[in-house]
Protein backbone atom coordinates (compact mmCIF):
# COMPACT_ATOMS: atom_id res chain seq x y z
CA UNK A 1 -37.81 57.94 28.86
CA UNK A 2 -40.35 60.60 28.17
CA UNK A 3 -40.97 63.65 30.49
CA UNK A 4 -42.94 66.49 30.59
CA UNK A 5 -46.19 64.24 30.95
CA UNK A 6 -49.10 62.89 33.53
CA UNK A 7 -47.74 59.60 35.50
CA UNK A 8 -50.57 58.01 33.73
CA UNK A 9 -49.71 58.58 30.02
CA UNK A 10 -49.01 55.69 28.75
CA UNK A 11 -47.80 55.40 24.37
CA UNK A 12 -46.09 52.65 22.26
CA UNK A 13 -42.84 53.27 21.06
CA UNK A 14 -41.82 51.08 18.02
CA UNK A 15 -38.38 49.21 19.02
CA UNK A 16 -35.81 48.34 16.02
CA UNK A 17 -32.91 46.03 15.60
CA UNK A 18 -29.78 47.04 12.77
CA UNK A 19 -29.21 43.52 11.75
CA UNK A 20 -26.58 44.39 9.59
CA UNK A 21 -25.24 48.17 8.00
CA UNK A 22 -28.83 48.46 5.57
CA UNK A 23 -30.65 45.17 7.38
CA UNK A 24 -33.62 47.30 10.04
CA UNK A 25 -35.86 44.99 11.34
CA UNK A 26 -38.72 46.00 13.96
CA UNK A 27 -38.73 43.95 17.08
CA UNK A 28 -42.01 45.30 18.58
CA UNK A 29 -43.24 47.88 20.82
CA UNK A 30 -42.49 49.08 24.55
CA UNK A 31 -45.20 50.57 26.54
CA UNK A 32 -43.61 53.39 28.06
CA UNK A 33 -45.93 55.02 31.12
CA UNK A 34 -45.53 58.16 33.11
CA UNK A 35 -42.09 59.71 33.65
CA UNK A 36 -39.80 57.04 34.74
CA UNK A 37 -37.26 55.00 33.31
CA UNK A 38 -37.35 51.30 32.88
CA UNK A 39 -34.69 48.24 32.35
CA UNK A 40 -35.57 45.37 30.51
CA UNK A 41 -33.98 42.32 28.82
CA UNK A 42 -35.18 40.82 26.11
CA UNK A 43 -34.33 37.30 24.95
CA UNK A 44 -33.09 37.48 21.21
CA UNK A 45 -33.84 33.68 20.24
CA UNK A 46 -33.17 32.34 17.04
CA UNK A 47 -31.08 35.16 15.38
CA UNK A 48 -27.71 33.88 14.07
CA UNK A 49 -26.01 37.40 14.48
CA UNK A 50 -25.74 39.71 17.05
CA UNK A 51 -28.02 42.93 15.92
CA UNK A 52 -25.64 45.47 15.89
CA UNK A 53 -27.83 48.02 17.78
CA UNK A 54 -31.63 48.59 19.13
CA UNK A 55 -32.91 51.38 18.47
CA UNK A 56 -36.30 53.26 19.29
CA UNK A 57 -38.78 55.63 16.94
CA UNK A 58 -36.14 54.64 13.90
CA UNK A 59 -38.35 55.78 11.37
CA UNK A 60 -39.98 58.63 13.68
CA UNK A 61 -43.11 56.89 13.95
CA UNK A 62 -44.26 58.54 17.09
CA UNK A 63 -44.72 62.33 17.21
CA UNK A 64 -42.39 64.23 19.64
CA UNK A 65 -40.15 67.33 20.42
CA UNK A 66 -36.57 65.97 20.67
């Protein structure tokens, strides 16, 4: 979720999977719009593990204020 912005602003945020403890892999992007919150599912075909965790801006590739 972001906040503090115009309904319209729209920005990719990078989405990562922790395969294993050192194993980060980047899944894509989410378009995140405007100041709401959104649930998705996305179908993880093909991996023989469960990732561990998802995880967005890993490697703080979008500027912010946490």
């Amino acid at each position: 979720m972001q906040s503090g912005v115009d309904d319209k602003f729209s920005m990719p945020v990078p989405v990562y999977l922790e395969l294993t403890k050192d194993h980060i892999v980047r899944l894509g992007a989410a378009t995140i719009t405007g100041n709401r919150t959104v649930e998705q599912k996305v179908p993880l075909n093909g991996l023989k593990e469960k990732p561990r965790r998802a995880m967005l801006n890993y490697f703080d590739d979008v500027l912010c204020t946490p």
